[in-house]
Protein backbone atom coordinates (compact mmCIF):
# COMPACT_ATOMS: atom_id res chain seq x y z
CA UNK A 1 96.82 60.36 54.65
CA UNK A 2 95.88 63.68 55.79
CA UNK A 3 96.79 65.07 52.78
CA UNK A 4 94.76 63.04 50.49
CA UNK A 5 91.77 62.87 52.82
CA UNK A 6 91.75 66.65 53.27
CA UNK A 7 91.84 67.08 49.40
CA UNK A 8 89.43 64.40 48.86
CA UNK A 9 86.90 66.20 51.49
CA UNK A 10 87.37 69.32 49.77
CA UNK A 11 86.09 67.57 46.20
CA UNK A 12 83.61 66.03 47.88
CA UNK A 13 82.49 69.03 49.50
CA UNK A 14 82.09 67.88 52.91
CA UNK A 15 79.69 69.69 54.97
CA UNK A 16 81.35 70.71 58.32
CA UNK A 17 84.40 72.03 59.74
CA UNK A 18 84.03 70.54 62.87
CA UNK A 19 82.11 67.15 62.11
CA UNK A 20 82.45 64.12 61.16
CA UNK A 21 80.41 62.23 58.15
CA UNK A 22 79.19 59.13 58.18
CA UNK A 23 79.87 56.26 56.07
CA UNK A 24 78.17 53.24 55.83
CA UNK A 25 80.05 49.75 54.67
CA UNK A 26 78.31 48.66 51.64
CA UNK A 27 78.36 45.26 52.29
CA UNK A 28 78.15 43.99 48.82
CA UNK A 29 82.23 45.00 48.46
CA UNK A 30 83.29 44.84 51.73
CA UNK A 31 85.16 41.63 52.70
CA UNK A 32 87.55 39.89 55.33
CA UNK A 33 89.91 37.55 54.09
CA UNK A 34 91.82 35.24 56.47
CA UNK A 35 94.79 33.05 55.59
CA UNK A 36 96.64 30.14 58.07
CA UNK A 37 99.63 27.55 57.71
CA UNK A 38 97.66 24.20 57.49
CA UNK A 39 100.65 21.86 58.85
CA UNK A 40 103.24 23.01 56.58
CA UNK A 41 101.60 21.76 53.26
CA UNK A 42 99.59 24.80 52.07
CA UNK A 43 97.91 28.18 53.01
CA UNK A 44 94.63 27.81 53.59
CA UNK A 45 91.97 30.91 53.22
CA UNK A 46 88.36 31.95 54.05
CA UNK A 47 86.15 34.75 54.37
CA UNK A 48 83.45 37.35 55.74
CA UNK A 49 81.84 39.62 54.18
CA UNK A 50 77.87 40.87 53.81
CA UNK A 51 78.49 42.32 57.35
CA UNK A 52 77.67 46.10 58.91
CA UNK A 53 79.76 48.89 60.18
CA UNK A 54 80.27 52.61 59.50
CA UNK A 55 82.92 55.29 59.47
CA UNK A 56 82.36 58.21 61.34
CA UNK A 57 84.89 60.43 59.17
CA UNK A 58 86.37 63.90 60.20
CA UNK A 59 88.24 65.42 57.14
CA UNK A 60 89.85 68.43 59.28
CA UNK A 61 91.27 65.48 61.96
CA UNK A 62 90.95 62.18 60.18
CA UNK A 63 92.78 60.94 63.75
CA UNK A 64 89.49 62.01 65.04
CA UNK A 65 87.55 59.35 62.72
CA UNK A 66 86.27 55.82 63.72
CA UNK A 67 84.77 52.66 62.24
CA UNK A 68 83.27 49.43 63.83
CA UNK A 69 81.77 46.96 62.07
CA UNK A 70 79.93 43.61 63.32
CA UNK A 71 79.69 40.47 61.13
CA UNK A 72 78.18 37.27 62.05
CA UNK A 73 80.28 34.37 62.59
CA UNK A 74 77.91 32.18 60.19
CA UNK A 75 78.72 34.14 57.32
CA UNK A 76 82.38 32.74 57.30
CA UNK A 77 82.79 31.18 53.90
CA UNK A 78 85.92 28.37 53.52
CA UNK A 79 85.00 27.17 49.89
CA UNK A 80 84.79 23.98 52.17
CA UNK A 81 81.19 22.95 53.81
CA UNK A 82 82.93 20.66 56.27
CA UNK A 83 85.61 22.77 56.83
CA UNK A 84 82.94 25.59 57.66
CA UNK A 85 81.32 23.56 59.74
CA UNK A 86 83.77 22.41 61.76
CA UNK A 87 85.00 25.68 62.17
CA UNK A 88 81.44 26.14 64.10
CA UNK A 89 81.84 23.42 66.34
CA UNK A 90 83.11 23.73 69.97
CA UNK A 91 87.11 23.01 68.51
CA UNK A 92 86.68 26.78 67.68
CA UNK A 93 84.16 29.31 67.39
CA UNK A 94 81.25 26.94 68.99
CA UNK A 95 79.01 29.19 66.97
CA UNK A 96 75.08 29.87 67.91
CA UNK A 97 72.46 31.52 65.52
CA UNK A 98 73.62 35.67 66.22
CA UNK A 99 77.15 35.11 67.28
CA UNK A 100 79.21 38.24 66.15
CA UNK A 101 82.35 39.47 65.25
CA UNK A 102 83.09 42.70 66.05
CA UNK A 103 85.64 45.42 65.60
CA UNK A 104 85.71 49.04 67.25
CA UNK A 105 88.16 51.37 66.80
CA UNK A 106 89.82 52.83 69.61
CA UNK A 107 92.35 55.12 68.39
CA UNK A 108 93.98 56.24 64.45
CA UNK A 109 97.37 57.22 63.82
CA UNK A 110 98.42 58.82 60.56
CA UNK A 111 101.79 57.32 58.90
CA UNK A 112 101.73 58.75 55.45
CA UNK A 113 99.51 60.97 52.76
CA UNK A 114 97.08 58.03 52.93
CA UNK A 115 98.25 55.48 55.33
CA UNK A 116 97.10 54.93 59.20
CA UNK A 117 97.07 52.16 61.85
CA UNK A 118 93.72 51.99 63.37
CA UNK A 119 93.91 50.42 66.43
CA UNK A 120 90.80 48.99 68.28
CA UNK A 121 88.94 46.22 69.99
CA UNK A 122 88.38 42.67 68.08
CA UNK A 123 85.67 40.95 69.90
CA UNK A 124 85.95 36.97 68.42
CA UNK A 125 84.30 34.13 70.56
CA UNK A 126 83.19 36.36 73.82
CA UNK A 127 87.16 37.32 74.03
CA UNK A 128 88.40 40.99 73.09
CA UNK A 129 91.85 41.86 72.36
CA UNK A 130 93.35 44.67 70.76
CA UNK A 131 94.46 44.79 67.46
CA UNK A 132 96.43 47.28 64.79
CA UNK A 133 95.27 47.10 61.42
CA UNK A 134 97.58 48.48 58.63
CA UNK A 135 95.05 50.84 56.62
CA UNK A 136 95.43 52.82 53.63
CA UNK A 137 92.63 54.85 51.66
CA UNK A 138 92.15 53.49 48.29
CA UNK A 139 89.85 56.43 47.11
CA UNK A 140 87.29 59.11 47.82
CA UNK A 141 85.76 60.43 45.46
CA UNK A 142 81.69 60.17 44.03
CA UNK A 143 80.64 56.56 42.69
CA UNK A 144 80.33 56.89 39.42
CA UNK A 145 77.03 54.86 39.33
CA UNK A 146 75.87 55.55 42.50
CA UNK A 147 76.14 59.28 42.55
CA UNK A 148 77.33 59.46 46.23
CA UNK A 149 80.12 59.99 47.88
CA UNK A 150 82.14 56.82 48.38
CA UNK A 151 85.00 55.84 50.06
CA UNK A 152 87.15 52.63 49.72
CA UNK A 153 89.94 51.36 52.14
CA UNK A 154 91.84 47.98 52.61
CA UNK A 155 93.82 47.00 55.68
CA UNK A 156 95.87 44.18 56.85
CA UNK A 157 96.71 42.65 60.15
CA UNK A 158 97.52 39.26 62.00
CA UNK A 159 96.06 37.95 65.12
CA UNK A 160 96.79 35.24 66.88
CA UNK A 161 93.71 32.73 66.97
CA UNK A 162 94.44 31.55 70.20
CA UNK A 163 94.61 35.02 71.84
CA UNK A 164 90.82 34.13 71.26
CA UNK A 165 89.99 30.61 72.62
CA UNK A 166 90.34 29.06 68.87
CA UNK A 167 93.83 27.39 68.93
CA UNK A 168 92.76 23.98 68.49
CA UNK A 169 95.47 22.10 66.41
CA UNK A 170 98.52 25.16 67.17
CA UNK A 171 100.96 24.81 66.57
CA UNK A 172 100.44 22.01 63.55
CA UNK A 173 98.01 24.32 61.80
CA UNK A 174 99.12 28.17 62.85
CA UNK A 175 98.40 29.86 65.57
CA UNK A 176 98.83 33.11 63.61
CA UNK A 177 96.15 34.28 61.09
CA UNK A 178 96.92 36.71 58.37
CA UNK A 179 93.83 39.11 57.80
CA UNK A 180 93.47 41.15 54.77
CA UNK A 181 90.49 43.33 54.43
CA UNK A 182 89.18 45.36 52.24
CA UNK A 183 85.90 47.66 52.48
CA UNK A 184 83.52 50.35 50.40
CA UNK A 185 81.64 52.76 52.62
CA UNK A 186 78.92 55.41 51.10
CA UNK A 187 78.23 58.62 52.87
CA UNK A 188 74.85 58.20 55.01
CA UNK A 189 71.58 60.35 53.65
């Protein structure tokens, strides 16, 4: 990852030695998607997405970098209104109006040319926990319509849901939750 993020900085022309950039999720391509074992018949999935974050990006120490993010918890999406709404009842998430879920880094290691496990804090339901997320940098390069510099990652990772107060039903519908996630970020002005 190094590798590929140093070259990328250096055709992106990244301003400082000894800073990092900023990146801001665009939130019209950045998504979670979350998968579970509904009792043995099927996989079931949902979403986030339209949430807020940023990467604070250091090209000369990309171990150095960071992201959090914050999304609220009404704008999971099931494909299900009742299934959505009874994920917002007090079984689970027991969702008010501004409820978040967040994720701060804490700590990047680099695996590979571009490759990392970001570890950090995943705040769900007033309970933290930390949590390794399986990373690897898509591209970096300048959008071609947006005339920016642009970065895109994806990540995977699975958390248990009652680590977090929402294991109603476990262990008939899974405990474990298979995240997959996949974000844009443009450099800040």
């Amino acid at each position: 990852m190094k590798t590929m993020i140093l070259a990328a900085a250096l055709a992106l022309g990244a301003s400082s030695a000894f800073a990092a950039d900023k990146y801001v999720l665009d939130a019209s391509h950045s998504q979670v998607l979350f998968s579970y074992n509904h009792l043995g018949f099927s996989t079931t999935y949902g979403m986030f997405s339209g949430f807020e974050g940023e990467i604070m990006f250091d090209a000369d120490a990309p171990a150095d970098s960071s992201v959090t993010v914050s999304m609220p918890v009404s704008s999971m999406f099931t494909g299900w209104e009742k299934r959505t709404g009874h994920f917002m009842t007090a079984d689970f998430f027991d969702a008010q109006d501004g409820d978040m879920v967040t994720f701060a880094s804490t700590g990047i290691e680099i695996t590979g040319d571009d490759t990392a496990k970001i570890t950090g804090d995943l705040t769900m339901n007033d309970v933290t926990k930390s949590v390794v997320l399986d990373a690897k940098l898509n591209k970096a390069d300048t959008h071609p319509m947006a005339g920016k510099k642009w970065m895109g990652f994806d990540a995977t990772a699975t958390v248990l849901r009652s680590d977090f107060g929402l294991g109603a039903f476990a262990p008939a519908v899974s405990d474990a939750v298979a995240l997959n996630i996949s974000v844009e970020a443009m450099k800040a002005e």
